[in-house]
N, C-alpha and C. Protein backbone atom coordinates (compact mmCIF):
# COMPACT_ATOMS: atom_id res chain seq x y z
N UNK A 1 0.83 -1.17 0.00
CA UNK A 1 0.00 0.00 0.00
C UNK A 1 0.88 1.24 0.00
N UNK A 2 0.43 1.87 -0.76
CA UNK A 2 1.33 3.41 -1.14
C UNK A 2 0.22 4.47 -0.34
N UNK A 3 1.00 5.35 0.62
CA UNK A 3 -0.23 6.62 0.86
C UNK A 3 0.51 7.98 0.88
N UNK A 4 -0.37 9.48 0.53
CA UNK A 4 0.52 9.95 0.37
C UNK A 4 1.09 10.27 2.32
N UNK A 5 2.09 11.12 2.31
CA UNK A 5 2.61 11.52 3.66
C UNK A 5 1.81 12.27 4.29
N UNK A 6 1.69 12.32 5.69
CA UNK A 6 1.12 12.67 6.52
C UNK A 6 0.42 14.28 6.57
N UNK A 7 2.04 15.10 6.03
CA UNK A 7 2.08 16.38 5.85
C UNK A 7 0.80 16.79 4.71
N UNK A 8 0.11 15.76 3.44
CA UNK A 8 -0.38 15.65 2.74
C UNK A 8 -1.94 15.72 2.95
N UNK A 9 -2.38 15.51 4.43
CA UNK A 9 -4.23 15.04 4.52
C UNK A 9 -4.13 16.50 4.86
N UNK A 10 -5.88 16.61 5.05
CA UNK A 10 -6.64 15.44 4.44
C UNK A 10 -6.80 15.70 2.78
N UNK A 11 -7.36 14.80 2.29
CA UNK A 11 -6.90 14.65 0.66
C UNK A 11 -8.14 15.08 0.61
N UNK A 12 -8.68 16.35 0.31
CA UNK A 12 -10.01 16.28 0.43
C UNK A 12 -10.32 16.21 -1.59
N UNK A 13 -9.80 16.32 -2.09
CA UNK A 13 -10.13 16.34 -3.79
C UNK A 13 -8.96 14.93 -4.62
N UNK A 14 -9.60 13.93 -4.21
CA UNK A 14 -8.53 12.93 -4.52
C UNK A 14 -9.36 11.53 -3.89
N UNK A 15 -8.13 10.11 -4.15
CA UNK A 15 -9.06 9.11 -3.52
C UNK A 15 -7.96 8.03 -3.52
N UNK A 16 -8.88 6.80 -3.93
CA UNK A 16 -7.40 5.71 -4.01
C UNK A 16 -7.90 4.75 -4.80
N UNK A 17 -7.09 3.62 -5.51
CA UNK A 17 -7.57 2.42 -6.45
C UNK A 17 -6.47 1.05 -5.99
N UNK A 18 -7.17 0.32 -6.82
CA UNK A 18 -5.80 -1.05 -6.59
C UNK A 18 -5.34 -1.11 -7.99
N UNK A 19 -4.43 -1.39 -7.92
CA UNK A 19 -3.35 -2.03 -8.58
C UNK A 19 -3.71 -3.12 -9.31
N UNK A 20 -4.39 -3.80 -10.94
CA UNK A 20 -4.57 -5.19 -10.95
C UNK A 20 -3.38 -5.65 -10.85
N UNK A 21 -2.35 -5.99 -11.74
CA UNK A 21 -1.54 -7.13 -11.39
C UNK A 21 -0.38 -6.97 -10.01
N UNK A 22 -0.52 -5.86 -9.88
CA UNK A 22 0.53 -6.20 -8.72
C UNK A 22 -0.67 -6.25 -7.37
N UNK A 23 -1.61 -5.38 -7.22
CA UNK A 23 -2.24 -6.17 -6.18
C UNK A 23 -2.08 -4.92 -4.74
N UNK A 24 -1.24 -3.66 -5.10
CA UNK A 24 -1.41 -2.72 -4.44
C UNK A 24 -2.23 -2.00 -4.29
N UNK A 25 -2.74 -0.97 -3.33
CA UNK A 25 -3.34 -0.28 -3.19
C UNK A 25 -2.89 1.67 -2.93
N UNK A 26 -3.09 2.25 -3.85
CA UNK A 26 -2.31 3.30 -4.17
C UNK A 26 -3.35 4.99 -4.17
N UNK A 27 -2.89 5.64 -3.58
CA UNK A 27 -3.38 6.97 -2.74
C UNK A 27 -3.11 8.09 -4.03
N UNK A 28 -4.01 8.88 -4.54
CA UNK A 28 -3.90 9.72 -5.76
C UNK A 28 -5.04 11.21 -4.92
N UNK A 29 -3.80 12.33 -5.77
CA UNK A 29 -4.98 13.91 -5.43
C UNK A 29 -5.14 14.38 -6.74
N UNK A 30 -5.91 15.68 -6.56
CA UNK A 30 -5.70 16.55 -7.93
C UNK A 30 -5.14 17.80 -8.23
N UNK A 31 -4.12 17.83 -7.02
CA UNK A 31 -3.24 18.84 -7.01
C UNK A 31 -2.33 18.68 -7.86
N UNK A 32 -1.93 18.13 -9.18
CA UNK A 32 -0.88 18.70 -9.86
C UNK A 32 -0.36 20.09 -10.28
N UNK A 33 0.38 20.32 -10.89
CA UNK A 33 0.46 21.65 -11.74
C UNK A 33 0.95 21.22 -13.38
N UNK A 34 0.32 19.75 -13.58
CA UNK A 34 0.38 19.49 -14.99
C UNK A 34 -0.86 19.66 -15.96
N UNK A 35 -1.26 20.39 -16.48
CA UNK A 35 -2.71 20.06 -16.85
C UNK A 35 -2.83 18.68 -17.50
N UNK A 36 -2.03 17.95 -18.66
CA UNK A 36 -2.26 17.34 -19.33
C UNK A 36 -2.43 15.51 -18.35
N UNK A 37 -1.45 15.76 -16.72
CA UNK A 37 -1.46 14.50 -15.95
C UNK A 37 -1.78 15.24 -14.55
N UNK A 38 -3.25 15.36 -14.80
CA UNK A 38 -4.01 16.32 -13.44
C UNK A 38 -3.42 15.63 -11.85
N UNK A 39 -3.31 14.35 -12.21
CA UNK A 39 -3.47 13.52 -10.71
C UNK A 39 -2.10 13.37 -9.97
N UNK A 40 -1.62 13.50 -8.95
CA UNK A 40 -0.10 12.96 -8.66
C UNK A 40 -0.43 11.67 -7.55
N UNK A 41 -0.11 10.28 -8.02
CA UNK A 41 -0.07 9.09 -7.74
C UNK A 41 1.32 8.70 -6.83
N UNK A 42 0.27 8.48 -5.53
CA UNK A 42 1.60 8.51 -4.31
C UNK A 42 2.30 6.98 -4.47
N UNK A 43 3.32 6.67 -5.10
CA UNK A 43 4.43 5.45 -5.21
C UNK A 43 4.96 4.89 -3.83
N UNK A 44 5.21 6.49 -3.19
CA UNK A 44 6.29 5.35 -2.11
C UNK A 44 5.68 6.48 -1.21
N UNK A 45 6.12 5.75 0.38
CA UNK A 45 5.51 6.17 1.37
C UNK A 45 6.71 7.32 2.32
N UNK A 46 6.77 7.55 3.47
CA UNK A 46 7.23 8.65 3.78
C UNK A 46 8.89 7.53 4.15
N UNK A 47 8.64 6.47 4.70
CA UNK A 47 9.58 5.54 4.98
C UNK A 47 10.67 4.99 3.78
N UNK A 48 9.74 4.91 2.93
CA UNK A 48 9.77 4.20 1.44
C UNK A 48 10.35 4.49 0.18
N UNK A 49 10.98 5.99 0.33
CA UNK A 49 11.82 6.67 -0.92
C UNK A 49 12.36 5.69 -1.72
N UNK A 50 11.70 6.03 -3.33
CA UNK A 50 12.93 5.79 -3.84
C UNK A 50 14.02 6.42 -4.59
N UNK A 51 14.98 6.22 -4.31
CA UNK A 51 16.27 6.71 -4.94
C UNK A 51 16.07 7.69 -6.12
N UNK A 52 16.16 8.94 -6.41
CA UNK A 52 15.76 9.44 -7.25
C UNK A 52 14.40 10.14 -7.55
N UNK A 53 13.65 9.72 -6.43
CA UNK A 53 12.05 10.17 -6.41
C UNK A 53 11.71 10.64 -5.00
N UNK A 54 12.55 11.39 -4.79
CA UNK A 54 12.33 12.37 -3.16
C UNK A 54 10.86 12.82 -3.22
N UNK A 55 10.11 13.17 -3.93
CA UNK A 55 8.84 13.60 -3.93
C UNK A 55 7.72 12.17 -3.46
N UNK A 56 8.09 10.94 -3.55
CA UNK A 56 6.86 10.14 -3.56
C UNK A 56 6.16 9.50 -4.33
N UNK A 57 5.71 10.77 -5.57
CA UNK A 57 4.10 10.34 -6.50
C UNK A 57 5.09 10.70 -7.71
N UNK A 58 4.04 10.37 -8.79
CA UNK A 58 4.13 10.78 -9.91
C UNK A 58 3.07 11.04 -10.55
N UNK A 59 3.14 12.20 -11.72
CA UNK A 59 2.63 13.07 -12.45
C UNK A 59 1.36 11.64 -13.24
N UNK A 60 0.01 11.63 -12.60
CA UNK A 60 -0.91 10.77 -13.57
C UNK A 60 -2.16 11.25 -13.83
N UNK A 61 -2.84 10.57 -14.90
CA UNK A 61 -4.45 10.45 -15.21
C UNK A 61 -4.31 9.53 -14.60
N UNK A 62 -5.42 9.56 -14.12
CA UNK A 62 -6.42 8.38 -13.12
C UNK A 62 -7.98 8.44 -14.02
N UNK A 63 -8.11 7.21 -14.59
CA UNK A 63 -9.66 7.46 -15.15
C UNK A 63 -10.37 6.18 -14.13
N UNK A 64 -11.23 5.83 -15.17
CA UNK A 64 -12.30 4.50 -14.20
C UNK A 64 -11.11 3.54 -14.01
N UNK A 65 -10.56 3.04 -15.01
CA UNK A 65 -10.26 1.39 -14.87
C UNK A 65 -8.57 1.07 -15.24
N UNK A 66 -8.35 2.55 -15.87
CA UNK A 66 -6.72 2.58 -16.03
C UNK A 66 -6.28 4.08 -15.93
N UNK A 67 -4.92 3.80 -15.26
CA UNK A 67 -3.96 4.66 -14.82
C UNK A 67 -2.64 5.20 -15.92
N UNK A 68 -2.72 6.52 -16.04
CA UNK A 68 -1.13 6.55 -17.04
C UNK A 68 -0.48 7.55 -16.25
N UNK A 69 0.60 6.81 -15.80
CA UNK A 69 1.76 7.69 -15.04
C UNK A 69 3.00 7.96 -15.81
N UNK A 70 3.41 8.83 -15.31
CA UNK A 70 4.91 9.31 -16.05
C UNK A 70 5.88 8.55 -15.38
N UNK A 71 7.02 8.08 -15.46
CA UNK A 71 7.51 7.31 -15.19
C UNK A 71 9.26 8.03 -15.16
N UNK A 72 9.08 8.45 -16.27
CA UNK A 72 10.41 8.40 -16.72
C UNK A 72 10.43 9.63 -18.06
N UNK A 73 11.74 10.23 -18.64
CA UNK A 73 11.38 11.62 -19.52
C UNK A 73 12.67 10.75 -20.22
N UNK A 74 12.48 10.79 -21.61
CA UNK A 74 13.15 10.64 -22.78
C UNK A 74 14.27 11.16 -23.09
N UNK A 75 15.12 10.83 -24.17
CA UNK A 75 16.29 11.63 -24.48
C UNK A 75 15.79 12.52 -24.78
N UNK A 76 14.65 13.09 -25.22
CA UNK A 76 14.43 14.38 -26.12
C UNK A 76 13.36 15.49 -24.83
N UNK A 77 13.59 14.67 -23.67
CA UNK A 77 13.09 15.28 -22.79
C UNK A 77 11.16 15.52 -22.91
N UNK A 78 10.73 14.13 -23.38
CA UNK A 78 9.29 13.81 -23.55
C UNK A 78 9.08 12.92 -22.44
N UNK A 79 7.97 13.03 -22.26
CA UNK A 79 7.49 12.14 -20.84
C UNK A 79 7.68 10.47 -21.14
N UNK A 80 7.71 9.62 -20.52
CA UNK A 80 7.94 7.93 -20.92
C UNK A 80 6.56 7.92 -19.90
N UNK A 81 5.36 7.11 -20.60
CA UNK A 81 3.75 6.87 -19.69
C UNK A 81 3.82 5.48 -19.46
N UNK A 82 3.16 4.95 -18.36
CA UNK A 82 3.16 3.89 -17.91
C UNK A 82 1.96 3.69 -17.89
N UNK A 83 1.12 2.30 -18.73
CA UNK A 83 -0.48 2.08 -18.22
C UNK A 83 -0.51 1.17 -17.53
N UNK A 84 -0.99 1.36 -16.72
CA UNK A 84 -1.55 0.63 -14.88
C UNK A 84 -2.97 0.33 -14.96
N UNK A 85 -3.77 -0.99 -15.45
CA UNK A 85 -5.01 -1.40 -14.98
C UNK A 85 -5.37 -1.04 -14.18
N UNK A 86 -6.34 -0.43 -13.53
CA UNK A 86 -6.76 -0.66 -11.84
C UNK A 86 -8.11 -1.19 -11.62
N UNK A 87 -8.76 -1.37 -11.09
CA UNK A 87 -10.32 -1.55 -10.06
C UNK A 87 -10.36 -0.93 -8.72
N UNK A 88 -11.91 -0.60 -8.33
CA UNK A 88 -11.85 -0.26 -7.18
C UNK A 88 -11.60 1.14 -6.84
N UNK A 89 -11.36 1.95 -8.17
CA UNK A 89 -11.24 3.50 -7.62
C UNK A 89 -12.35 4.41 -7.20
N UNK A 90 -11.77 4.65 -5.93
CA UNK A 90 -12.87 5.48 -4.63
C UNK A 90 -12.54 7.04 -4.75
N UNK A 91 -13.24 7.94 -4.55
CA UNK A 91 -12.90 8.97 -4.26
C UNK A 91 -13.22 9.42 -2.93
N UNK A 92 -12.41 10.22 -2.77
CA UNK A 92 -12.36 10.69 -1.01
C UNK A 92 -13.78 11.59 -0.66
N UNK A 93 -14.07 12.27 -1.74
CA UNK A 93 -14.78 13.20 -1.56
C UNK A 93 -16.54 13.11 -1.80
């Protein structure tokens, strides 16, 4: 389970989904400042950094049933998207 950090609630415009194949359960708001990837999708927890991702989340759409996160930026400095199945997305609000 991914949530965002503490400093982060309450999430009042945001919610959470699972993961199909991996089986996680993962914490999303709509505070970006991307228009085109409104949602930022909390990855790792306050314990949980990973290397290179001091922030946590990443830049996503969240629709009904699939997720596209940014992952990663290109040689040409274009976003690399990741699609993530999900079920189960709740909103907080």
């Amino acid at each position: 389970m991914e949530f965002a950090p503490s400093s982060e609630y309450p999430i009042a415009d945001g919610g959470c989904f699972w993961e199909k194949s991996g089986g996680k359960l993962f914490e999303f708001d709509m505070r970006s400042d991307n228009p085109e990837f409104p949602s930022r999708v909390w990855v790792a927890d306050e314990c949980n950094i990973i290397p290179g991702l001091e922030s946590g989340w990443r830049y996503a759409k969240v629709k009904k049933t699939v997720a596209y996160l940014i992952v990663d930026e290109d040689e040409y400095g274009k976003p690399v998207v990741e699609k993530w199945a999900i079920k189960d997305k709740r909103n907080y609000f």
